[in-house]
PDB file of N, CA and C in Angstrom:
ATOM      1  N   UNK A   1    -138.679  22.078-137.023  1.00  0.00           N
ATOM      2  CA  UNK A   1    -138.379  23.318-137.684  1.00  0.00           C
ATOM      3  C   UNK A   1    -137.070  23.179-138.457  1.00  0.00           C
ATOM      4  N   UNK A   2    -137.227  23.652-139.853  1.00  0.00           N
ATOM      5  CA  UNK A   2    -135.854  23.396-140.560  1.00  0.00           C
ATOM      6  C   UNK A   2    -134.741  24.730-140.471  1.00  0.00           C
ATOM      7  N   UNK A   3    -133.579  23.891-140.303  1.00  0.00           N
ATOM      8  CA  UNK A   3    -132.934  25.297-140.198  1.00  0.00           C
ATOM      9  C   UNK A   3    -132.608  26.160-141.896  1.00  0.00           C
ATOM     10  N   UNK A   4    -132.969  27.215-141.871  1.00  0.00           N
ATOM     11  CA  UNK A   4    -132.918  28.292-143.169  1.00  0.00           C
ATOM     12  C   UNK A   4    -131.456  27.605-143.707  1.00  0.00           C
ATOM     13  N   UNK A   5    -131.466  27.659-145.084  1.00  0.00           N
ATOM     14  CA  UNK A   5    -129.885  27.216-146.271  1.00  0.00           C
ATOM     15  C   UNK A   5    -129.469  28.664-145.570  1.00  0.00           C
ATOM     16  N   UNK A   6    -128.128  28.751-145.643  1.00  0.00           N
ATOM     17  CA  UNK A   6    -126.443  29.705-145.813  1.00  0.00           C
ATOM     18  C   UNK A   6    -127.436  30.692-146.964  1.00  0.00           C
ATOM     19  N   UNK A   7    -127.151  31.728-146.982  1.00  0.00           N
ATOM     20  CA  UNK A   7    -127.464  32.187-148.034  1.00  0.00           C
ATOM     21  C   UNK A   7    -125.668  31.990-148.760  1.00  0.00           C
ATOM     22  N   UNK A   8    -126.300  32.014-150.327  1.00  0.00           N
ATOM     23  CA  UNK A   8    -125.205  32.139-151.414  1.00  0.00           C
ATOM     24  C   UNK A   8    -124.335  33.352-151.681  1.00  0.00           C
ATOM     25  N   UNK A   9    -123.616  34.568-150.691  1.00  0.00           N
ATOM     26  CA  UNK A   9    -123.160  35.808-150.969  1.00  0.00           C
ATOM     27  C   UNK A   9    -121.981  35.750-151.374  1.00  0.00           C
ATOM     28  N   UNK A  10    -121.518  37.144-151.566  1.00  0.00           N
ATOM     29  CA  UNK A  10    -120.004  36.951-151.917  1.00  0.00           C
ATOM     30  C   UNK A  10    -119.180  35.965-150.854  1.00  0.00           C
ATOM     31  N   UNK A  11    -119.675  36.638-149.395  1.00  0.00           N
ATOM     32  CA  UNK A  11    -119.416  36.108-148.176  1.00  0.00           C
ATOM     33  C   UNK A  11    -119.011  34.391-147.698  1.00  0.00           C
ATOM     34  N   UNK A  12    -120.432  33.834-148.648  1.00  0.00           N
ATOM     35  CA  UNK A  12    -120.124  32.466-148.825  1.00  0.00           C
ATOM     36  C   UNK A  12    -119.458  32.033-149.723  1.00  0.00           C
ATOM     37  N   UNK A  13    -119.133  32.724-150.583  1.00  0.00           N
ATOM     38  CA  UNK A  13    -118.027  32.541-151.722  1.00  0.00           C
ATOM     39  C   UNK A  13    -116.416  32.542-151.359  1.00  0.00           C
ATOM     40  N   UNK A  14    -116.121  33.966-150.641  1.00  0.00           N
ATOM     41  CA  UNK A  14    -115.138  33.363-150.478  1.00  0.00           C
ATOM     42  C   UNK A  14    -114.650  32.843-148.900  1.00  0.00           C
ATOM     43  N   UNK A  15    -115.478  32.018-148.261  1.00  0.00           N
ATOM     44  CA  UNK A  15    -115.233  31.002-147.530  1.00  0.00           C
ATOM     45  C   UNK A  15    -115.210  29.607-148.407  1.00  0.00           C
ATOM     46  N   UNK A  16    -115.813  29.853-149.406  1.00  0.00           N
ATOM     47  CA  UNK A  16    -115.332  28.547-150.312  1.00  0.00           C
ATOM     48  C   UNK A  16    -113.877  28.563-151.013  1.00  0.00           C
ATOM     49  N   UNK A  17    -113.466  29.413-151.190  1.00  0.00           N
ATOM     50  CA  UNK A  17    -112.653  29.734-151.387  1.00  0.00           C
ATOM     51  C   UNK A  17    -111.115  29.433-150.926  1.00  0.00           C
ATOM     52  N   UNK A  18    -111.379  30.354-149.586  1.00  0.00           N
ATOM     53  CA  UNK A  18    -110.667  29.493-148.550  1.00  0.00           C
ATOM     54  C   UNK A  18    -110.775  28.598-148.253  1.00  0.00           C
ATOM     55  N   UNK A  19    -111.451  27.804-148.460  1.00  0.00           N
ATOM     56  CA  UNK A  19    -111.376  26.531-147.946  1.00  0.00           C
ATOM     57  C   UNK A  19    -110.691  25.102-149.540  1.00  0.00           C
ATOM     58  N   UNK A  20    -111.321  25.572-150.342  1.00  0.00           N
ATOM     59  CA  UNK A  20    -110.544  24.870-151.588  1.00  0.00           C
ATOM     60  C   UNK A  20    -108.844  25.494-151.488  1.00  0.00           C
ATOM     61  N   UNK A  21    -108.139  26.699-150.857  1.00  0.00           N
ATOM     62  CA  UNK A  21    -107.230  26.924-150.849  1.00  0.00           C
ATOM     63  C   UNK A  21    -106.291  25.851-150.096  1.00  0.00           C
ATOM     64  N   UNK A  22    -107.363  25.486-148.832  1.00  0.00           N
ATOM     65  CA  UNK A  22    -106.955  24.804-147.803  1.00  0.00           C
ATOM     66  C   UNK A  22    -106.497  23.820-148.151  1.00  0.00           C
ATOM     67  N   UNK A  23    -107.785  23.180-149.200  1.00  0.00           N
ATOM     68  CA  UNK A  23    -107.563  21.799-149.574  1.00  0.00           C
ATOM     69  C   UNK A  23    -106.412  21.630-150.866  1.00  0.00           C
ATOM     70  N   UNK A  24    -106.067  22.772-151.648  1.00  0.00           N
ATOM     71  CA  UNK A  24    -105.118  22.680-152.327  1.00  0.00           C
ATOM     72  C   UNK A  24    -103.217  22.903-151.748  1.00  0.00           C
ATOM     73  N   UNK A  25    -103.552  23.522-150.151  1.00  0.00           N
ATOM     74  CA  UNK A  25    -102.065  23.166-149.553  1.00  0.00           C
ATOM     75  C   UNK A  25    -102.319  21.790-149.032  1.00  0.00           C
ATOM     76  N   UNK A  26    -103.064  21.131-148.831  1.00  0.00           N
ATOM     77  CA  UNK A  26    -103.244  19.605-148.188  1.00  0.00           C
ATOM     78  C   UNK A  26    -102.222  19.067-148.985  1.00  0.00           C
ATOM     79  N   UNK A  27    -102.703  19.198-150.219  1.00  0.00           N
ATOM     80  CA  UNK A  27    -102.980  18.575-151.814  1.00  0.00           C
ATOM     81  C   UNK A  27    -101.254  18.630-151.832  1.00  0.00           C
ATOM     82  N   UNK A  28    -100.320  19.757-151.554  1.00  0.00           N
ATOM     83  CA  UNK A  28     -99.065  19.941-151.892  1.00  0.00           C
ATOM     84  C   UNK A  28     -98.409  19.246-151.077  1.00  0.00           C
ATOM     85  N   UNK A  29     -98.648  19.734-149.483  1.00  0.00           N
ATOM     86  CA  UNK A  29     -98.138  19.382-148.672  1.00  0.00           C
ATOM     87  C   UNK A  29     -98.153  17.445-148.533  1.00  0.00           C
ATOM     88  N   UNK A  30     -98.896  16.874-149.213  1.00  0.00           N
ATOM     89  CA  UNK A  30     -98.914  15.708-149.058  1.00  0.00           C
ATOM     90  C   UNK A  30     -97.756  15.259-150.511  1.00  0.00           C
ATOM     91  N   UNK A  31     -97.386  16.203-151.362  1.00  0.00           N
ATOM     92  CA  UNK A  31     -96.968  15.655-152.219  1.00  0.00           C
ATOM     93  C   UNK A  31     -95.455  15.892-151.850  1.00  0.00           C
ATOM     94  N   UNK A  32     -95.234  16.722-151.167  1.00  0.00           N
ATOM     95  CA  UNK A  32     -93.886  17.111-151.096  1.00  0.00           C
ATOM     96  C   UNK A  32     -93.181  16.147-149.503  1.00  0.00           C
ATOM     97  N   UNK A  33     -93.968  16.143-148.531  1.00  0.00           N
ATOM     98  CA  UNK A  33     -93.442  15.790-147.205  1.00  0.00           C
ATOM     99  C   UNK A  33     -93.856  14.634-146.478  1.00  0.00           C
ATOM    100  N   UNK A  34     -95.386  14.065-146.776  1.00  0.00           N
ATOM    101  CA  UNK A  34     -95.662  13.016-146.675  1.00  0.00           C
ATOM    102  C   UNK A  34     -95.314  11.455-146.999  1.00  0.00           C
ATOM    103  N   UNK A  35     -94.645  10.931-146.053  1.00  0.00           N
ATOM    104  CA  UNK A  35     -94.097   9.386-146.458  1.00  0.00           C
ATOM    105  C   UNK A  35     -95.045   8.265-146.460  1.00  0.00           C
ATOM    106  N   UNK A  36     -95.190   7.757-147.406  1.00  0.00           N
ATOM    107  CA  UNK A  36     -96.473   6.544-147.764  1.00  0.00           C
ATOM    108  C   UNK A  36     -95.332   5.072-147.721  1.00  0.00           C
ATOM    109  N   UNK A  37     -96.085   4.449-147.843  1.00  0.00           N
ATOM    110  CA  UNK A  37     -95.009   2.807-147.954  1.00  0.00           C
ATOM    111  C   UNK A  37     -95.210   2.566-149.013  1.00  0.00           C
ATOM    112  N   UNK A  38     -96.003   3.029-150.165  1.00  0.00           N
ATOM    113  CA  UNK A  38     -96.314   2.341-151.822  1.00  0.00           C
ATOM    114  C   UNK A  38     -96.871   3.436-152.577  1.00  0.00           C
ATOM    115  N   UNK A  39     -96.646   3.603-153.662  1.00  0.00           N
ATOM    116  CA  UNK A  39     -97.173   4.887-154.154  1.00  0.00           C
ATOM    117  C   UNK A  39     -98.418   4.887-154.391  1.00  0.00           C
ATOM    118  N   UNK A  40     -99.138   3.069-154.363  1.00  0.00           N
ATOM    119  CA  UNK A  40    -100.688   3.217-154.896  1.00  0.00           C
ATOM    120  C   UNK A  40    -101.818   4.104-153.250  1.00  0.00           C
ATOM    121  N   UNK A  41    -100.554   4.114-151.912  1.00  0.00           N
ATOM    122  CA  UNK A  41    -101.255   4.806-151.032  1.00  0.00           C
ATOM    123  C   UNK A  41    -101.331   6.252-150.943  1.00  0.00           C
ATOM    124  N   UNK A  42     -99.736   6.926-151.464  1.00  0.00           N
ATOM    125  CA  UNK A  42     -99.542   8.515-151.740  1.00  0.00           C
ATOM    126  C   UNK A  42    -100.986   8.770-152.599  1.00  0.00           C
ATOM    127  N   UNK A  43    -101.382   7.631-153.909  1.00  0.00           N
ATOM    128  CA  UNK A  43    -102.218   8.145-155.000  1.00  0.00           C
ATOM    129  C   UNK A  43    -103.776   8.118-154.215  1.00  0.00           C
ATOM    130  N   UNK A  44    -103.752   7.283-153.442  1.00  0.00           N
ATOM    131  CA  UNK A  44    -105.260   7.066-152.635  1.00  0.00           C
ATOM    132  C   UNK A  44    -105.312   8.302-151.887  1.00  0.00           C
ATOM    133  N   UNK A  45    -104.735   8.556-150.899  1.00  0.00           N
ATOM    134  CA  UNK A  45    -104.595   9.238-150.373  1.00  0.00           C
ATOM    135  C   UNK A  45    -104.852  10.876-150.988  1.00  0.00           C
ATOM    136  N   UNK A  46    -104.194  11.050-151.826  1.00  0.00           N
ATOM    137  CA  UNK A  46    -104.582  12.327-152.948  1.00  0.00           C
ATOM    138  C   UNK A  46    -105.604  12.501-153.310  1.00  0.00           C
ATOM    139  N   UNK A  47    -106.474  10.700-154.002  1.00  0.00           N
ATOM    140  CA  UNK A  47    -107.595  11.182-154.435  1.00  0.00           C
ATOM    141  C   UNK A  47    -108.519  11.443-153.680  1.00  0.00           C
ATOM    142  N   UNK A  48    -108.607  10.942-152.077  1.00  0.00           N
ATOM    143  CA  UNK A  48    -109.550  11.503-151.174  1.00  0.00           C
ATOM    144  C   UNK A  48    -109.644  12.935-151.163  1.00  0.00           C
ATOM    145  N   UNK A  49    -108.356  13.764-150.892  1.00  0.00           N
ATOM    146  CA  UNK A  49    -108.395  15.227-151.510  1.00  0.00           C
ATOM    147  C   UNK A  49    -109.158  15.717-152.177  1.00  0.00           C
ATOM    148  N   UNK A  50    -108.611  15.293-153.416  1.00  0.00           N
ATOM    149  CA  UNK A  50    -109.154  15.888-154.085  1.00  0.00           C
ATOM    150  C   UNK A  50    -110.981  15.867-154.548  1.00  0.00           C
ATOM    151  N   UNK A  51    -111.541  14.679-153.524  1.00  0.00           N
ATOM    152  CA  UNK A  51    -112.600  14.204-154.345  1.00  0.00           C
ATOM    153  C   UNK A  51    -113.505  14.725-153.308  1.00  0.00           C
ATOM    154  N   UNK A  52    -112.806  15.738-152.183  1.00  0.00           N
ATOM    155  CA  UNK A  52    -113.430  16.300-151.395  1.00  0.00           C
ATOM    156  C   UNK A  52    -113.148  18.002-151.718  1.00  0.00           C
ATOM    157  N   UNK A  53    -112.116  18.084-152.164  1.00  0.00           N
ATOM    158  CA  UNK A  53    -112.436  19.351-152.837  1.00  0.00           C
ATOM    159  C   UNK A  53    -113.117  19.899-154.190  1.00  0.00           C
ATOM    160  N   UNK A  54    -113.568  18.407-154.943  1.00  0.00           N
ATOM    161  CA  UNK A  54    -113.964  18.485-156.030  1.00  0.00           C
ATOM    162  C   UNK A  54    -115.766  19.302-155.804  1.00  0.00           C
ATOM    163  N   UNK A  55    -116.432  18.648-155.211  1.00  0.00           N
ATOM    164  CA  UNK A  55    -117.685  19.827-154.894  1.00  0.00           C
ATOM    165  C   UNK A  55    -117.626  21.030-154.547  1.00  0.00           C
ATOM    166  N   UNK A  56    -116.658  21.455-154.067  1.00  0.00           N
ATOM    167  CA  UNK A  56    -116.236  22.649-153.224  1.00  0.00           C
ATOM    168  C   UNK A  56    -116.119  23.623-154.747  1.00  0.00           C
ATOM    169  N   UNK A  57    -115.141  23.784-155.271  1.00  0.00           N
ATOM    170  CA  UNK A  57    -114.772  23.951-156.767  1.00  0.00           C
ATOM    171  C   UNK A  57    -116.133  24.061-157.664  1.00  0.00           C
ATOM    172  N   UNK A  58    -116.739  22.618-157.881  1.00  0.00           N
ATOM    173  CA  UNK A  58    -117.855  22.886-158.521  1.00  0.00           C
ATOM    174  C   UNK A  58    -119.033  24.360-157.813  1.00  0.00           C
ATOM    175  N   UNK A  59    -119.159  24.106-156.618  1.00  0.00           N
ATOM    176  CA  UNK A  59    -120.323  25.122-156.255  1.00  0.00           C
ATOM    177  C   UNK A  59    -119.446  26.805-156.166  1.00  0.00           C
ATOM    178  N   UNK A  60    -118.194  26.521-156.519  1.00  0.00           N
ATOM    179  CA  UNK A  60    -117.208  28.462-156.251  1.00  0.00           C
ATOM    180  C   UNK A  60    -117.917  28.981-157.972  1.00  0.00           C
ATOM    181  N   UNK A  61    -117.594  28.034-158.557  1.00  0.00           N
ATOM    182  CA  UNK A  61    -117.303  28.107-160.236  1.00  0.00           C
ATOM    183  C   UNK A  61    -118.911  28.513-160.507  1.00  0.00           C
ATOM    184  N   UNK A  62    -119.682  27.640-160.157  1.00  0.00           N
ATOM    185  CA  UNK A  62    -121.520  28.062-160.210  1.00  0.00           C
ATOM    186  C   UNK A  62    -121.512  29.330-159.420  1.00  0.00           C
ATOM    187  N   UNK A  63    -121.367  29.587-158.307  1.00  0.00           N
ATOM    188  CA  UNK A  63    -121.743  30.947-158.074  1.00  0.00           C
ATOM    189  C   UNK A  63    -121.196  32.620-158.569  1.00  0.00           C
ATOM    190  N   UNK A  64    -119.904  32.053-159.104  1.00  0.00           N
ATOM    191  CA  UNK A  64    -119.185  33.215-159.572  1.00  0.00           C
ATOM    192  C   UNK A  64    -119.965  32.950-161.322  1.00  0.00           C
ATOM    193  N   UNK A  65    -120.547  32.018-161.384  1.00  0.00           N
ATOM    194  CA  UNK A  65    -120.762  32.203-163.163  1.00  0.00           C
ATOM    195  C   UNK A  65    -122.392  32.631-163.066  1.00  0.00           C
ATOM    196  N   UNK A  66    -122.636  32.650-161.631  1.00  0.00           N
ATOM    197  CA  UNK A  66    -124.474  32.788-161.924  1.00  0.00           C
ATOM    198  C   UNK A  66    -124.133  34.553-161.365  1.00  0.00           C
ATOM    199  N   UNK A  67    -123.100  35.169-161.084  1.00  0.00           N
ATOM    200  CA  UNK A  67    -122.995  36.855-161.072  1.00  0.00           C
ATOM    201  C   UNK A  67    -122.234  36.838-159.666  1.00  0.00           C
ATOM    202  N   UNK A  68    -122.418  36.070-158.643  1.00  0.00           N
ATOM    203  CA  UNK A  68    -121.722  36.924-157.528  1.00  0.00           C
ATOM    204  C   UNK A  68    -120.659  37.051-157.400  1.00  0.00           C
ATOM    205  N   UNK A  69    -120.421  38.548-156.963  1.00  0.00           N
ATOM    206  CA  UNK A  69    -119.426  39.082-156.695  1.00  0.00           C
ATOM    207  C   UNK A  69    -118.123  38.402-155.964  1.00  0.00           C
ATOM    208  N   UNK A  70    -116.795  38.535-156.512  1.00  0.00           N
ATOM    209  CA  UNK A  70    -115.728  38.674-155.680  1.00  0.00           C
ATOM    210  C   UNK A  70    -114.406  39.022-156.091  1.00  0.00           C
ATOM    211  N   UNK A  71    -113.605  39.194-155.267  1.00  0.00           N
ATOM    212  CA  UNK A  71    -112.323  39.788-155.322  1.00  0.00           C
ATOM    213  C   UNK A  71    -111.080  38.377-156.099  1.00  0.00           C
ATOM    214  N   UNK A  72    -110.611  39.166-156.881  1.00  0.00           N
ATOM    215  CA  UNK A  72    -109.709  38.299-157.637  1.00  0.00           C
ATOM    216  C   UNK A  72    -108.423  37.780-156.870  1.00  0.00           C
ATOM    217  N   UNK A  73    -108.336  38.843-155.329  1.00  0.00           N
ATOM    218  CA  UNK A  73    -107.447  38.596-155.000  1.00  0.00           C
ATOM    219  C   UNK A  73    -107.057  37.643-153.535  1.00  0.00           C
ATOM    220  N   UNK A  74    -108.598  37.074-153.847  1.00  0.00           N
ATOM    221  CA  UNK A  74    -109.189  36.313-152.633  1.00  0.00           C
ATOM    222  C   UNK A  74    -109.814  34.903-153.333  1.00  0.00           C
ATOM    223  N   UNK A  75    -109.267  34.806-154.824  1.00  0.00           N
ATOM    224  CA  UNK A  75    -109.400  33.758-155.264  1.00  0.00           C
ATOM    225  C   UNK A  75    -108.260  32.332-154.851  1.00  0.00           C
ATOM    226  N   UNK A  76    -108.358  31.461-155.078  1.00  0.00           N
ATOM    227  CA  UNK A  76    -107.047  30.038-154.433  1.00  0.00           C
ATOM    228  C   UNK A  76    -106.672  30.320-155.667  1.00  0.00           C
ATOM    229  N   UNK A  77    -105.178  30.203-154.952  1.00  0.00           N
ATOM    230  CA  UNK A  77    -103.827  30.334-156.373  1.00  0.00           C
ATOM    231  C   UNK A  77    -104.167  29.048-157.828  1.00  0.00           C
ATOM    232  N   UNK A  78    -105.056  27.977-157.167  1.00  0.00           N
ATOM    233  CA  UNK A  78    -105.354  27.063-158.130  1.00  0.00           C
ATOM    234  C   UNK A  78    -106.148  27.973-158.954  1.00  0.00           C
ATOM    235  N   UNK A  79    -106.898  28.847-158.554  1.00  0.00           N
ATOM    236  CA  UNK A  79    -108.268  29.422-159.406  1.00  0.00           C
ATOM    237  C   UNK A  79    -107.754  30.645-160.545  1.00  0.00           C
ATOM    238  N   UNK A  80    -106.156  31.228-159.601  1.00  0.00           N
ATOM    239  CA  UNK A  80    -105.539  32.408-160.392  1.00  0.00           C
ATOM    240  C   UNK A  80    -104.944  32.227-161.451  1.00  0.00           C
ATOM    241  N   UNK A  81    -104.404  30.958-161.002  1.00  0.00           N
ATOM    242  CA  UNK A  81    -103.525  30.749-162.542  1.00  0.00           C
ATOM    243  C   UNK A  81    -104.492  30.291-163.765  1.00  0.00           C
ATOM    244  N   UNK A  82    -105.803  29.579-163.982  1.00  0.00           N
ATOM    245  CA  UNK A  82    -106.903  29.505-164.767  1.00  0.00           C
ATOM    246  C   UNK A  82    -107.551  30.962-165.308  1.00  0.00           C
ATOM    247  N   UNK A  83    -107.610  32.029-163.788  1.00  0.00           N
ATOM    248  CA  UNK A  83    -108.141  33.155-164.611  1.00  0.00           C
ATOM    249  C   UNK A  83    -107.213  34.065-165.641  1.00  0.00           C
ATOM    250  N   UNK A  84    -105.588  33.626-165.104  1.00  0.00           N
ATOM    251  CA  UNK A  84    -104.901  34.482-165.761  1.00  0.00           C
ATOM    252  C   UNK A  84    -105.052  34.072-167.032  1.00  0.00           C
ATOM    253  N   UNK A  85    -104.593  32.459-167.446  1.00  0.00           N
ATOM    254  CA  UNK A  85    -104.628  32.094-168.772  1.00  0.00           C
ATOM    255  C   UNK A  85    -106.257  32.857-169.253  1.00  0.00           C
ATOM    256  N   UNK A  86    -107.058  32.626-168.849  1.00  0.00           N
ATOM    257  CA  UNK A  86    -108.458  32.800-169.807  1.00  0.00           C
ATOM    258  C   UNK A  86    -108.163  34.534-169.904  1.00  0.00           C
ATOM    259  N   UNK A  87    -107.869  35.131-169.124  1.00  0.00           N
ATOM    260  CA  UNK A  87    -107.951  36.821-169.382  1.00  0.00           C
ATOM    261  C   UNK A  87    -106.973  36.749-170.416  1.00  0.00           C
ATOM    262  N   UNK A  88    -105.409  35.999-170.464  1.00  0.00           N
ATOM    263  CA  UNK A  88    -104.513  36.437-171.741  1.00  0.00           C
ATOM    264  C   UNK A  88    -104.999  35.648-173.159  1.00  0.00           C
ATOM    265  N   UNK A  89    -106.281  34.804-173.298  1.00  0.00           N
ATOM    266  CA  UNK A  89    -106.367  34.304-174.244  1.00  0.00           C
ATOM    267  C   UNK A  89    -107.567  35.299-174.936  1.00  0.00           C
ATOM    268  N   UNK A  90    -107.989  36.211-173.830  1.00  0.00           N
ATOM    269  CA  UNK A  90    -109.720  37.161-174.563  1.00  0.00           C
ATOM    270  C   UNK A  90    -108.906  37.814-174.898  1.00  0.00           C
ATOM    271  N   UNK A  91    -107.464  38.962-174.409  1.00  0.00           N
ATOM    272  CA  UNK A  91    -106.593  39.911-174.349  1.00  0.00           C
ATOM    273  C   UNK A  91    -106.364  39.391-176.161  1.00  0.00           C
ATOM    274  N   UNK A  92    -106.157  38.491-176.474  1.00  0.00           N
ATOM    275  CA  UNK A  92    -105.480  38.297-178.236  1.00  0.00           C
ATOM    276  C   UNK A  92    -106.402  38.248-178.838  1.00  0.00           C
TER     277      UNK A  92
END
């Protein structure tokens, strides 16, 4: 018996959400406090990050562009500063 998909709700949205937030304090916190022995490991190290938050991102961006709902204020600060620029560039 297969288990039923997550449905796609706002609900699951912004648990994606939170969770790309998560991965974007990783993302800082490794840049600011983390000691590596060579920088080509700080850079490895990052890109695992990011290359695990990179699907995460892709499926927030598809569900908010296919209509579902959510709160702007429950978006990751990575996602706010993108919506602000695009709202002040329709605003001119």
């Amino acid at each position: 018996m297969k288990k039923p998909a997550p449905p796609r709700d706002k609900y699951f949205l912004r648990d994606l959400h939170q969770e790309i937030a998560l991965y974007d304090r990783k993302i800082s916190y490794l840049d600011k406090y983390v000691v590596f022995a060579s920088p080509e490991d700080r850079e490895e190290a990052a890109n695992k990050l990011i290359a695990k938050r990179a699907p995460l991102e892709k499926a927030a961006r598809e569900l908010a562009s296919s209509g579902v709902e959510y709160r702007e204020e429950e978006l990751p600060q990575s996602f706010r500063q993108v919506f602000d620029r695009e709202r002040q560039v329709e605003s001119q």
